[in-house]
Protein backbone atom coordinates (compact mmCIF):
# COMPACT_ATOMS: atom_id res chain seq x y z
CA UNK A 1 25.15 45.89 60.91
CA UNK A 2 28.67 47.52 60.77
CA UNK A 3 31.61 45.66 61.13
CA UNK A 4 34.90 47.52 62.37
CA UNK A 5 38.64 45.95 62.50
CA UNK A 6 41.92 46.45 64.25
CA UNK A 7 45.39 45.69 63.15
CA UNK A 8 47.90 44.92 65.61
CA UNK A 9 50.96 46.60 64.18
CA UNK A 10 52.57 46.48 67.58
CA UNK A 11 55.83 44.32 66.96
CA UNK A 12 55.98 45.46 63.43
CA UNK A 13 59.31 45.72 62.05
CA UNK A 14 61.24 46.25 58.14
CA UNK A 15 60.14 43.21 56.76
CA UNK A 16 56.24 43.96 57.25
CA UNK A 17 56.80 46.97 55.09
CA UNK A 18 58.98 45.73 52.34
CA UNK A 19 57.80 44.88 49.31
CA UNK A 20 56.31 41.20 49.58
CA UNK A 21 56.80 38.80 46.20
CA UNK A 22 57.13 42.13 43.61
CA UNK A 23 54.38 43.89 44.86
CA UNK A 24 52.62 45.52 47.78
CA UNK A 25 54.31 44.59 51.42
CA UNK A 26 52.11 42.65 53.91
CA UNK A 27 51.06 45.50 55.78
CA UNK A 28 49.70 47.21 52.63
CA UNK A 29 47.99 43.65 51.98
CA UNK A 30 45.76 43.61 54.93
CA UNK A 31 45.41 46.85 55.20
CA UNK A 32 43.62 46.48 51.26
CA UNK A 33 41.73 43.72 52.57
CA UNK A 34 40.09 45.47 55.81
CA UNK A 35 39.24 48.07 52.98
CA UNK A 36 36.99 45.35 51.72
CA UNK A 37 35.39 44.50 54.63
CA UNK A 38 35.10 47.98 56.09
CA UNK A 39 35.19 51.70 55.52
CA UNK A 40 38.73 53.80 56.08
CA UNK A 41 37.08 55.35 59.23
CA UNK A 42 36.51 52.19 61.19
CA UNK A 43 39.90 50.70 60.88
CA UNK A 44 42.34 51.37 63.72
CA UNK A 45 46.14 50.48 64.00
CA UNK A 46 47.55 49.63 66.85
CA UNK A 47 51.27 50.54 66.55
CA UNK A 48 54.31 50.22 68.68
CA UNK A 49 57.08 52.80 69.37
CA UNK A 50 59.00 52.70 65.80
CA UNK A 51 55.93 52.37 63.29
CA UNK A 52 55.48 54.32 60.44
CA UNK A 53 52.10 55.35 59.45
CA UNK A 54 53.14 56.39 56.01
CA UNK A 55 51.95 53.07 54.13
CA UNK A 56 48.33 53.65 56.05
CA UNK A 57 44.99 54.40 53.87
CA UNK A 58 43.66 57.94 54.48
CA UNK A 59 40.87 57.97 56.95
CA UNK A 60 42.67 54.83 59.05
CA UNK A 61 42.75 55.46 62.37
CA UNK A 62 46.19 55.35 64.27
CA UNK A 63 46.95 55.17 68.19
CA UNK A 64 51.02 53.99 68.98
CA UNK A 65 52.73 53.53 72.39
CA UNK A 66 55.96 52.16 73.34
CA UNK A 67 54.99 48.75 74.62
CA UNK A 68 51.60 46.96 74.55
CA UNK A 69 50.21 44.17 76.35
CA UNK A 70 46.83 42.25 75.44
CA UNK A 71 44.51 44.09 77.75
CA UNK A 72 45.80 48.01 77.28
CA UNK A 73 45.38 46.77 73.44
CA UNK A 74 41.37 45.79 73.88
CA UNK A 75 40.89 48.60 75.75
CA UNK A 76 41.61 50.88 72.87
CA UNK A 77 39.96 48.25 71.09
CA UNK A 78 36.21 48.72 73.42
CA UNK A 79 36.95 52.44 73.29
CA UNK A 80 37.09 52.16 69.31
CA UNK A 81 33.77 50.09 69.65
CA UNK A 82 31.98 52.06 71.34
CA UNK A 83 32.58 55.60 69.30
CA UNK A 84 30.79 53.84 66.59
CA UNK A 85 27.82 52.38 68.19
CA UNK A 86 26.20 50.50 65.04
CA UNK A 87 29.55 48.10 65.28
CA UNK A 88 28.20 44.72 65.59
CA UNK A 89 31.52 42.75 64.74
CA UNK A 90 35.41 43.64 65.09
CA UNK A 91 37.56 41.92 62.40
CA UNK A 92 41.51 41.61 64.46
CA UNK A 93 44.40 40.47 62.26
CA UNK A 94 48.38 41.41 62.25
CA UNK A 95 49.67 43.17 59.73
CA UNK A 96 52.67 41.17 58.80
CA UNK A 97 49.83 38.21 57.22
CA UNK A 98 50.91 38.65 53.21
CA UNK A 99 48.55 35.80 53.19
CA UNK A 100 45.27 37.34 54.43
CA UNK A 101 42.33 35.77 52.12
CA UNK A 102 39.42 37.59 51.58
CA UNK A 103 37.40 34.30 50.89
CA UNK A 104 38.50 32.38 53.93
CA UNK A 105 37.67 35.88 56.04
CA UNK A 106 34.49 36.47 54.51
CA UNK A 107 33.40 32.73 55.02
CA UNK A 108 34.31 33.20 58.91
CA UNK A 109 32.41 36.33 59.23
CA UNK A 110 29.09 34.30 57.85
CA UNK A 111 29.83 31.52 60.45
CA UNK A 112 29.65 34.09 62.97
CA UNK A 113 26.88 35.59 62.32
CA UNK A 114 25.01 33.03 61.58
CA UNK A 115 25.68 31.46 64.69
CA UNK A 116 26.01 34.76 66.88
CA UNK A 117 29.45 34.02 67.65
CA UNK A 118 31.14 35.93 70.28
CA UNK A 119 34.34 35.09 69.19
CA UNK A 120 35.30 33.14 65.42
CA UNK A 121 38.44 32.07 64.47
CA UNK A 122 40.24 29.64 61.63
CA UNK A 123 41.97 26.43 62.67
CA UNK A 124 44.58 23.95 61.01
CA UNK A 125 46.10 26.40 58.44
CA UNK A 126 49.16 28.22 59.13
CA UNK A 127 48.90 31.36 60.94
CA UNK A 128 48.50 34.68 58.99
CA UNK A 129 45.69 33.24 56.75
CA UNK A 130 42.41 34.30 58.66
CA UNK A 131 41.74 37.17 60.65
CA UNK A 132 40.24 36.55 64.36
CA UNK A 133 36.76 37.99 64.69
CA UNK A 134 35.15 38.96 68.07
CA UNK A 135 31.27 40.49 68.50
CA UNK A 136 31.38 43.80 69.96
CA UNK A 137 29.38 42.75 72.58
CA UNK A 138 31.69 40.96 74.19
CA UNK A 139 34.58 43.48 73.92
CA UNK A 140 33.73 44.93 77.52
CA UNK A 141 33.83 41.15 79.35
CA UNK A 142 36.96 40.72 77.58
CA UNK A 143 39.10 43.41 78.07
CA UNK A 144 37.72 43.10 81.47
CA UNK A 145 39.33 39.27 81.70
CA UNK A 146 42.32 40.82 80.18
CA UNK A 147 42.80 43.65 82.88
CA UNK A 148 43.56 40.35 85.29
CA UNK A 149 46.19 38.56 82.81
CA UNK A 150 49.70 39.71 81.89
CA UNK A 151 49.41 38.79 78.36
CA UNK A 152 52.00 40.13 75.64
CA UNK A 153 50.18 41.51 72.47
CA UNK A 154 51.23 39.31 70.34
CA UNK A 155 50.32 36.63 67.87
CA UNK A 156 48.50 34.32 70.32
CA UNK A 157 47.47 36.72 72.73
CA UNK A 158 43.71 37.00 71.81
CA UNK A 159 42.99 33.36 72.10
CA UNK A 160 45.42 33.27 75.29
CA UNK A 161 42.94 35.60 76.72
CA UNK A 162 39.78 33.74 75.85
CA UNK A 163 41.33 30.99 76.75
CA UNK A 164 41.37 31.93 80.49
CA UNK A 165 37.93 31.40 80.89
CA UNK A 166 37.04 30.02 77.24
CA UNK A 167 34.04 28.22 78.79
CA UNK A 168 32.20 31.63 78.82
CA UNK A 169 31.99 32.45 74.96
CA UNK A 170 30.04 31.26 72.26
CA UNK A 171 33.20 30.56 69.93
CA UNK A 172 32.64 29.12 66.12
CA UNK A 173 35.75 27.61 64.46
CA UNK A 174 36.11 27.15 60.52
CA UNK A 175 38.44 24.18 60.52
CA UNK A 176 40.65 23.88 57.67
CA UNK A 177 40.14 20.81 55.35
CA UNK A 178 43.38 19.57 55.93
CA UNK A 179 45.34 20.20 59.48
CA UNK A 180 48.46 21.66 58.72
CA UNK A 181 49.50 22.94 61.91
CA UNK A 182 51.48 19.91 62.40
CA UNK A 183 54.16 21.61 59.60
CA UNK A 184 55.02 24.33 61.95
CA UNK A 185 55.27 27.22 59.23
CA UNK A 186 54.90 30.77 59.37
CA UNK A 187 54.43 32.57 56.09
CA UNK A 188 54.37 35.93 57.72
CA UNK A 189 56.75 39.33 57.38
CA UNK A 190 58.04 39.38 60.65
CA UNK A 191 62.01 37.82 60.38
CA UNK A 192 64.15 37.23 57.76
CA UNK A 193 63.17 33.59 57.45
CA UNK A 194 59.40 33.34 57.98
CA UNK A 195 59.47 36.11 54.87
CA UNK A 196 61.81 33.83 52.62
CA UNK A 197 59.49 31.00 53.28
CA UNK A 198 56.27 33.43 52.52
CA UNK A 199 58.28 34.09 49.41
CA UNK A 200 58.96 30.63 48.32
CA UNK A 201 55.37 30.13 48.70
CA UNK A 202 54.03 32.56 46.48
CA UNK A 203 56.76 31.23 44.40
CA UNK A 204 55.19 27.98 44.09
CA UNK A 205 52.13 28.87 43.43
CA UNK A 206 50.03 30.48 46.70
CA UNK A 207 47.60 33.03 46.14
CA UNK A 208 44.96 31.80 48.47
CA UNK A 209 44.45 29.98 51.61
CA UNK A 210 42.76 26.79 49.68
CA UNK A 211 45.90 26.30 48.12
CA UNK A 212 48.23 26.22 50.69
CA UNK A 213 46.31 22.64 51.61
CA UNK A 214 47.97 20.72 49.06
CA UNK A 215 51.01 22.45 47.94
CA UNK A 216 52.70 22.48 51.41
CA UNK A 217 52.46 18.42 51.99
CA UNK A 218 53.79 18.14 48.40
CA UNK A 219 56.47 20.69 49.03
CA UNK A 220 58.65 19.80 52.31
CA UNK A 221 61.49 21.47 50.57
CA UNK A 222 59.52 24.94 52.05
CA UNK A 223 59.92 23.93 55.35
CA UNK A 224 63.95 24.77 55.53
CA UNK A 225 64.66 28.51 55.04
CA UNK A 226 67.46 29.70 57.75
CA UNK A 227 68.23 28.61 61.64
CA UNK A 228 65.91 29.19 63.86
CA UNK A 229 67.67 27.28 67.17
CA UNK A 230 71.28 27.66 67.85
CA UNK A 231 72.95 24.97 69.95
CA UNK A 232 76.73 26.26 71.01
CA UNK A 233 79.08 24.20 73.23
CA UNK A 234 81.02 26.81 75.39
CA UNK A 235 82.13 24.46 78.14
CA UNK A 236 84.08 21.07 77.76
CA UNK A 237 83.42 20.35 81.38
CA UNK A 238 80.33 19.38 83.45
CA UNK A 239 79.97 19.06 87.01
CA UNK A 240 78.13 15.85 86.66
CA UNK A 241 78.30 12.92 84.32
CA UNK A 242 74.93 11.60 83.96
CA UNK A 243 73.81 8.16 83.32
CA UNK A 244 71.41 8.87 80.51
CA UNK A 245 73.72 11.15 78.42
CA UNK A 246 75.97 10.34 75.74
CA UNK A 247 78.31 13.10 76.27
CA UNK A 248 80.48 10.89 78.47
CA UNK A 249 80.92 7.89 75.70
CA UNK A 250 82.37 10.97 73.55
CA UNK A 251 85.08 12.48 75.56
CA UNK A 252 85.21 10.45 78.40
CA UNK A 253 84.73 11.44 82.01
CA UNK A 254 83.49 15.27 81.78
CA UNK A 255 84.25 16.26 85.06
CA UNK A 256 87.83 16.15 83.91
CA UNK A 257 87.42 18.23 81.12
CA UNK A 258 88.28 22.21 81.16
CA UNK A 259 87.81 23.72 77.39
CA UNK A 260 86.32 26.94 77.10
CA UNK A 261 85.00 29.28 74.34
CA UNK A 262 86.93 32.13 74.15
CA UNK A 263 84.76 35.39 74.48
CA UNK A 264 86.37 36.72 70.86
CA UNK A 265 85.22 33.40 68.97
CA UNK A 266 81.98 33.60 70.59
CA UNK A 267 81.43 37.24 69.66
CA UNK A 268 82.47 36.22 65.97
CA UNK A 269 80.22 33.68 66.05
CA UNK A 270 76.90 35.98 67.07
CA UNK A 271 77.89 38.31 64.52
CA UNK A 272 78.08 35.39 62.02
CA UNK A 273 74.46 34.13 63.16
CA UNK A 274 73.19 37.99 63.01
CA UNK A 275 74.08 38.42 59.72
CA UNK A 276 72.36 35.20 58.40
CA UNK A 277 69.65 34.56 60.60
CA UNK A 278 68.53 38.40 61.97
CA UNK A 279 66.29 36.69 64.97
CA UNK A 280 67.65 33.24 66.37
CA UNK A 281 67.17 31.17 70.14
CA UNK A 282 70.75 30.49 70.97
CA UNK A 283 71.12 27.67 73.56
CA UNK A 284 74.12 27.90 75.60
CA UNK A 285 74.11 23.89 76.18
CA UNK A 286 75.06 22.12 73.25
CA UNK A 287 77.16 19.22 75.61
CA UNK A 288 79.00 20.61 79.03
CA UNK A 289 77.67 22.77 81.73
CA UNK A 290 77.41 26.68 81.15
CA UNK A 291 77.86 27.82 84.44
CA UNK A 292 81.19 26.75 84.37
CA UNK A 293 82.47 29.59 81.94
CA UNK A 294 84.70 31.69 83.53
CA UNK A 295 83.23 34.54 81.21
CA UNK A 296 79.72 33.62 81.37
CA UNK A 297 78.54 37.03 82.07
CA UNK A 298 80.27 38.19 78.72
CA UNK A 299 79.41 35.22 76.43
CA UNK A 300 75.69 36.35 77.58
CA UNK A 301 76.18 39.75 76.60
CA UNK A 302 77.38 38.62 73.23
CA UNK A 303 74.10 36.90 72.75
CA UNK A 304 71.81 39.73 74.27
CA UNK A 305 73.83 42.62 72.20
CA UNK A 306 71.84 41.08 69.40
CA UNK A 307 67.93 42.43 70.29
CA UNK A 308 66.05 39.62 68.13
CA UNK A 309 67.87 36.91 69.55
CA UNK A 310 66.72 34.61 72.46
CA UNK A 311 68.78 33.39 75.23
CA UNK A 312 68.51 30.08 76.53
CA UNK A 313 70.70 28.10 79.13
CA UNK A 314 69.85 24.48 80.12
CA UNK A 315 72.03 23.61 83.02
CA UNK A 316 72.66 21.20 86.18
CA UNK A 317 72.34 24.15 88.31
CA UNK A 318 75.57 23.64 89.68
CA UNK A 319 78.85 25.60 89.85
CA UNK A 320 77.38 29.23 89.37
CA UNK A 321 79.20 31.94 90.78
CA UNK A 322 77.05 34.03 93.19
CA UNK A 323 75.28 36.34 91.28
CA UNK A 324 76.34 35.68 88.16
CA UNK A 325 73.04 33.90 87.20
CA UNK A 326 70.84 36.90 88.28
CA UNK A 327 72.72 39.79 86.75
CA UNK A 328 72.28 37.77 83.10
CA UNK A 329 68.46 36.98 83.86
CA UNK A 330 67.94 40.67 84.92
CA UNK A 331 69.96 41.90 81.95
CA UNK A 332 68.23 39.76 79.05
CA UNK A 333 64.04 40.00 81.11
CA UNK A 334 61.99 37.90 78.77
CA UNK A 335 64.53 37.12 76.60
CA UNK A 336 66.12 34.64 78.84
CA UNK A 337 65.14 31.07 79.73
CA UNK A 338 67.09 28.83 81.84
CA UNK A 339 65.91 24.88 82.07
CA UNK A 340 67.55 23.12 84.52
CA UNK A 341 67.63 19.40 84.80
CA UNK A 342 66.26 18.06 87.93
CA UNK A 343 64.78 14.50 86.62
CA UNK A 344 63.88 12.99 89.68
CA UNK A 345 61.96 14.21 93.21
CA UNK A 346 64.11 11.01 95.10
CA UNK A 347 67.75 12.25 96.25
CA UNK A 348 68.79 8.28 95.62
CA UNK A 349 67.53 8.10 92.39
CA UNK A 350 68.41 11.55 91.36
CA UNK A 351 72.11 9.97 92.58
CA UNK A 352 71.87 7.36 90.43
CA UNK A 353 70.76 9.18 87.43
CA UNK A 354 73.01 12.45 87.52
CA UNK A 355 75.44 11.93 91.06
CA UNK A 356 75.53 14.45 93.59
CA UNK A 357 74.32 17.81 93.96
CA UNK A 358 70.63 17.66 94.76
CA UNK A 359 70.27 20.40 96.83
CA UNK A 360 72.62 23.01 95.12
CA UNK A 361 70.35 22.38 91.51
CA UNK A 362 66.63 22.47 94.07
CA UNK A 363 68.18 25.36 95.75
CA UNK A 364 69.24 27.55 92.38
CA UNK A 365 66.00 26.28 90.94
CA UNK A 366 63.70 27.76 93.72
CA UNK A 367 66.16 30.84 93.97
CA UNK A 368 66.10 31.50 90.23
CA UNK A 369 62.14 30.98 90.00
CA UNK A 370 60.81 33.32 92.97
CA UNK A 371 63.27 36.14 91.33
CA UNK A 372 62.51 35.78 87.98
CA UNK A 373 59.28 33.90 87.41
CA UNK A 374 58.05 32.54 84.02
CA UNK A 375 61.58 32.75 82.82
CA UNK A 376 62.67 29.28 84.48
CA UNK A 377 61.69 26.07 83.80
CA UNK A 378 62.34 22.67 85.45
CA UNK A 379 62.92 19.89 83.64
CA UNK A 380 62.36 15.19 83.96
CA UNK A 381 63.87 13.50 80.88
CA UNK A 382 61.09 11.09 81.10
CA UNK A 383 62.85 7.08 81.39
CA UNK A 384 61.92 4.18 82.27
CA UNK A 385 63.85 4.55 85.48
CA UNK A 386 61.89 7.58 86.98
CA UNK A 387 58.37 7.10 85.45
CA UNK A 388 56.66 6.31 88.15
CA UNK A 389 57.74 9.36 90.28
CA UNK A 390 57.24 11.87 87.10
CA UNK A 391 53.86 12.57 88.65
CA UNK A 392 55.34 13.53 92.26
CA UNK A 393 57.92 15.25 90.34
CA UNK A 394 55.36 17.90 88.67
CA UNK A 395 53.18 18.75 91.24
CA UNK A 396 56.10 19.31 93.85
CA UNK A 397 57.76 21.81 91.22
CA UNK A 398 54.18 23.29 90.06
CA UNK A 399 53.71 24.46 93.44
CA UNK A 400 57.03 26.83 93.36
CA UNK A 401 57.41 27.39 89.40
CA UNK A 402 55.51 27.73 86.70
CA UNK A 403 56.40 25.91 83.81
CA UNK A 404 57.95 22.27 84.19
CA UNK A 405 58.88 20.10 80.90
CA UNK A 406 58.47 16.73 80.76
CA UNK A 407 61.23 16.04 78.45
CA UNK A 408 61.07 12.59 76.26
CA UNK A 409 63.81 10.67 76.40
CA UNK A 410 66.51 10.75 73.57
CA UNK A 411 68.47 7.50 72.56
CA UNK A 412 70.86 9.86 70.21
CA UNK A 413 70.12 7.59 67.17
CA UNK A 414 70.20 4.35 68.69
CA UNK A 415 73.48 4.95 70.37
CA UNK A 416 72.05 4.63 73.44
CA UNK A 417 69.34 2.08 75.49
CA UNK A 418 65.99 2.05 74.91
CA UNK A 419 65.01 3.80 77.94
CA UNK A 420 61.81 5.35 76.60
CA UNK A 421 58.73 4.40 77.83
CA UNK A 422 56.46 5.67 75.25
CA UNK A 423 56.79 5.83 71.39
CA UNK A 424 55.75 9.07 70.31
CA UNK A 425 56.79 9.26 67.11
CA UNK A 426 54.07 9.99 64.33
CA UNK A 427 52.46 7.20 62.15
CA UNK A 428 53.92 8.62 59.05
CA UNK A 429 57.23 10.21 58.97
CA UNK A 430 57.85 13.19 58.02
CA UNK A 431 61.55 15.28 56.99
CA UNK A 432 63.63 15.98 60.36
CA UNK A 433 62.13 19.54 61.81
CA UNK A 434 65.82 19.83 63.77
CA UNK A 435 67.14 19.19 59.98
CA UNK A 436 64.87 22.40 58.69
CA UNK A 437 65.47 24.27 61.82
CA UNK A 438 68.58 23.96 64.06
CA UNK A 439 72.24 23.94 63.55
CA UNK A 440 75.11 22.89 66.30
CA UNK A 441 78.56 24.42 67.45
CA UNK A 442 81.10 22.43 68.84
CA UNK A 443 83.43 24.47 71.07
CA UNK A 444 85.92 24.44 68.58
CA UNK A 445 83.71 25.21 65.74
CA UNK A 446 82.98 22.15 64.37
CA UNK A 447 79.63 21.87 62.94
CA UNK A 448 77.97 18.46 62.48
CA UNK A 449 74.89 18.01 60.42
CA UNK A 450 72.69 17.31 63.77
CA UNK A 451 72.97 17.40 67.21
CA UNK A 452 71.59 14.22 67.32
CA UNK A 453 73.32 12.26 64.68
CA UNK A 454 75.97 9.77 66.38
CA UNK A 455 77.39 6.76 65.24
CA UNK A 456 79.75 4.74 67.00
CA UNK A 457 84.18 5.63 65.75
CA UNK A 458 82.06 9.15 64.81
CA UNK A 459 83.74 12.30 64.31
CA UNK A 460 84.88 14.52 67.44
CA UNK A 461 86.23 17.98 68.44
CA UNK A 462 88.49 19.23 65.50
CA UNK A 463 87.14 16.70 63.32
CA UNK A 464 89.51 13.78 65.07
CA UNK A 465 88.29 9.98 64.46
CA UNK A 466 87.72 8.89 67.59
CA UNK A 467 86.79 5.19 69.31
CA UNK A 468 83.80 5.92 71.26
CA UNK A 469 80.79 8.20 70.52
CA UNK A 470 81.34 10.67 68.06
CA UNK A 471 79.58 12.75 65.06
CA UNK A 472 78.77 11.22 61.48
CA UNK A 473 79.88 14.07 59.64
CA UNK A 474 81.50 17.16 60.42
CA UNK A 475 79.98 19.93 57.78
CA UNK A 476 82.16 22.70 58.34
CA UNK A 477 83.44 24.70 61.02
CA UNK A 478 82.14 28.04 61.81
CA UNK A 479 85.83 29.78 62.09
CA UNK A 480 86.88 28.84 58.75
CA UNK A 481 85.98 30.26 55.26
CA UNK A 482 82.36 30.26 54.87
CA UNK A 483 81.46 29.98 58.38
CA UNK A 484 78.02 29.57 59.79
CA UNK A 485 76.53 30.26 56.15
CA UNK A 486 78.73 27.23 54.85
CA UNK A 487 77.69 25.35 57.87
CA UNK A 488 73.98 25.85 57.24
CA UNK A 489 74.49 25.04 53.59
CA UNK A 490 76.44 22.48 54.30
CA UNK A 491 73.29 20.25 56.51
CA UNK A 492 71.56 20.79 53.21
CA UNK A 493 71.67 17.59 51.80
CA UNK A 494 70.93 15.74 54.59
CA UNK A 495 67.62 17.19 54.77
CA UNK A 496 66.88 17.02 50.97
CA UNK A 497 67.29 13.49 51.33
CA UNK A 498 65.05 13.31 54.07
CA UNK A 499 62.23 14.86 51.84
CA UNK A 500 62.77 12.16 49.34
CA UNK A 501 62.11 9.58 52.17
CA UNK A 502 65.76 8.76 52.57
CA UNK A 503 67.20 8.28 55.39
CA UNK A 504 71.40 8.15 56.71
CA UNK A 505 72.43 5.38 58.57
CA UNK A 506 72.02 7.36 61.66
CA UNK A 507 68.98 8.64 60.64
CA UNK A 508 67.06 5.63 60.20
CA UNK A 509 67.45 4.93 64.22
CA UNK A 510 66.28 8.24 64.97
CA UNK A 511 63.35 9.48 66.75
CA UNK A 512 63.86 12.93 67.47
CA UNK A 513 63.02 14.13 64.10
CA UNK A 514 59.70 15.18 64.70
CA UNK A 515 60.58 16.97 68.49
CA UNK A 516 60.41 21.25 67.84
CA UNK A 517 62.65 23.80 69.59
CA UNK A 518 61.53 27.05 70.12
């Protein structure tokens, strides 16, 4: 038996070659462990356009190209495979995994072989902790399944494959004592913050996979590194002025309302987030409609400038200028999403829920969808009101696009009814993940501690008292000494009191704490 391993190094950038917690940098790691489980001469890296193969063992094998998708990568993959004949089992793991145990792998490769696994894998720890491992016999069907499936190479893109027809493999899983997927963590090297939290973990104490099982539950404190979700109001106005939202209660009727962005503050603003966060989903939708802008085009540009930043626009689907919406999808590719609320298949309910303009939002949606597919999304806040036509909803939209969201219904703290007809919220409860995670611009720059935080007399735009609807706290504001980094700080004590089970008035009403954004 001879067991032979790839490392994807195909999206590899600085941080999986830096120097990880005083010593060796991740790539180095798993490169040391492969050396355990193999010889020099049957490892191959699989490296993107900018890789450098100086940190590689001698005898490693090496083939880079510019881009990669999942079934060009197996194919080198089979090719490898078959030079070496005597391969029984190919070991697959990324090499920005710091974390890479050597017990946990060499416990997965006795499950599979015990059980003649075609494909083994680890589930409920974080990812980067166990390699994936596939028999070599299976390498041919696979890349074959591949060959039919525009997968990206990237973190999920092995199971995504097997997952197409996962009915067909013998698969073995080594389940983790403890599921701790639910904690959304990636101690990898890949951006700035997934390598502060890796940090902070070896910090506190992580050598090995077994110990990650307690010390992350009693450490939520981990959890919160830098933004990872950017909302930004750039529009006072929207087209509509929907029953549901609480946008209205703030500033009144928003169909009234014509406050922009300027471009300049925008731009300031991106360079502010680049500097702190590196890689960062910036949502164009914070409250008012996007398309609205009169410099959309540039305020997208401003985002896209920044190449590890994600662009997404939820809208109405109304107002855009002709063309305006294509030239920014085509500009951005994959790094643009657009989610545009649609909530109900009935033109009288949709009426009663958002007002008029039915046919413009189906007719941008469709439009949008057969020119750039995968990229947009349509969207049912799911209420009490439309629940029973959710279901007519989805499969009329599944037949023209591919992803629609079901979105759950947010009461904004208890501001608004309890429209909801489901409680999802978990059993126990755990510190807000929008808390740990996301941070929100108001168009002048105010920044409160959470998007969803109101209170009734809150704060508004340039930190006025106001009557209605309005913000707890306003934080900082991202145009004034300290900016987005005092900002981020500033949402800092909210969430430390979360950990210690404490909760702001607000807070204690709220049920969007456990929701995720991208």
């Amino acid at each position: 038996m001879r067991t032979i391993a790839v490392i994807n190094a195909t999206a590899l950038n600085q941080y999986s070659f830096m120097p990880f917690a005083g010593g060796p940098s991740a790539f180095e790691r798993v490169m040391a462990l492969f050396l355990r489980l193999c010889a020099a001469q049957d490892i191959l890296v699989i490296g993107g356009r900018d890789f450098d193969p100086a940190p590689m063992a001698e005898g490693v094998h090496l083939i880079q190209a510019p881009t990669w998708r999942m079934h060009t990568l197996l194919e080198k993959a089979k090719a490898f495979a078959l030079e070496r004949p005597e391969a029984d089992i190919l070991v697959y793991a990324h090499g920005d995994s710091p974390f890479l145990d050597l017990e946990l792998s060499e416990g997965l490769l006795a499950l599979h072989r015990q059980y003649r696994a075609e494909y083994s894998y680890a589930d409920g720890y974080p990812p980067g902790f166990a390699p994936e491992i596939l028999s070599t016999r299976a390498l041919p069907n696979i890349t074959e399944l591949a060959s039919r499936h525009h997968l990206p190479a990237d973190r999920d893109g092995l199971f995504a494959v097997i997952q197409k027809d996962i009915n067909s493999y013998d698969i073995e899983t080594e389940l983790a004592p403890k599921d701790l997927r639910g904690y959304r963590l990636s101690p990898l090297c890949d951006t700035k913050r997934n390598m502060q939290a890796a940090e902070a973990l070896w910090a506190a104490g992580l050598r090995r996979a077994k110990d990650v099982l307690d010390l992350l539950p009693a450490h939520p404190e981990l959890l919160r590194t830098l933004p990872a979700f950017l909302w930004v109001q750039i529009s006072e106005g929207c087209p509509q002025s929907c029953s549901y939202c609480p946008y209205p209660l703030m500033v009144g009727d928003p169909r009234a309302k014509q406050g922009f962005m300027p471009v300049q503050a925008f731009d300031s603003l991106m360079a502010q987030a680049e500097e702190l966060c590196d890689d960062l989903v910036v949502d164009l939708s914070l409250w008012g409609e996007p398309s609205l802008h009169p410099e959309f085009g540039a305020i997208a540009a401003s985002v896209l400038a920044r190449k590890r930043f994600t662009l997404l626009i939820e809208t109405c689907g109304l107002g855009w200028k002709p063309g305006v919406a294509e030239a920014v999808a085509r500009a951005g590719g994959e790094r643009v999403h657009w989610i545009v609320a649609l909530d109900d298949p009935d033109p009288e309910a949709y009426a009663a829920l958002r007002g008029e303009g039915m046919g413009e939002a189906s007719d941008f949606t469709r439009r949008m969808a057969a020119e750039f597919p995968g990229q947009v999304h349509a969207q049912a806040v799911r209420m009490q009101s439309n629940e029973e036509r959710l279901e007519a909803f989805y499969r009329a939209w599944k037949k023209d696009i591919e992803k629609v969201i079901i979105q759950k219904y947010d009461s904004f703290a208890g501001t608004l009814p309890k429209l909801s007809v489901a409680d999802l919220s978990p059993l126990e409860r755990f510190p807000c993940r929008h808390l740990a995670r996301d941070l929100a611009v108001l168009i002048d720059g105010s920044v409160p501690p959470c998007k969803h935080c109101l209170v009734q007399g809150g704060v508004i735009k340039g930190g006025r008292q106001g009557s209605g609807l309005g913000y707890a706290e306003i934080v900082a504001n991202v145009f004034e000494e300290g900016g987005l980094a005092k900002a981020w700080a500033g949402s800092s004590s909210w969430y430390d009191a979360h950990a210690r089970k404490l909760y702001p008035v607000c807070c204690e009403a709220c049920d969007e704490y456990h929701t995720f954004n991208a």
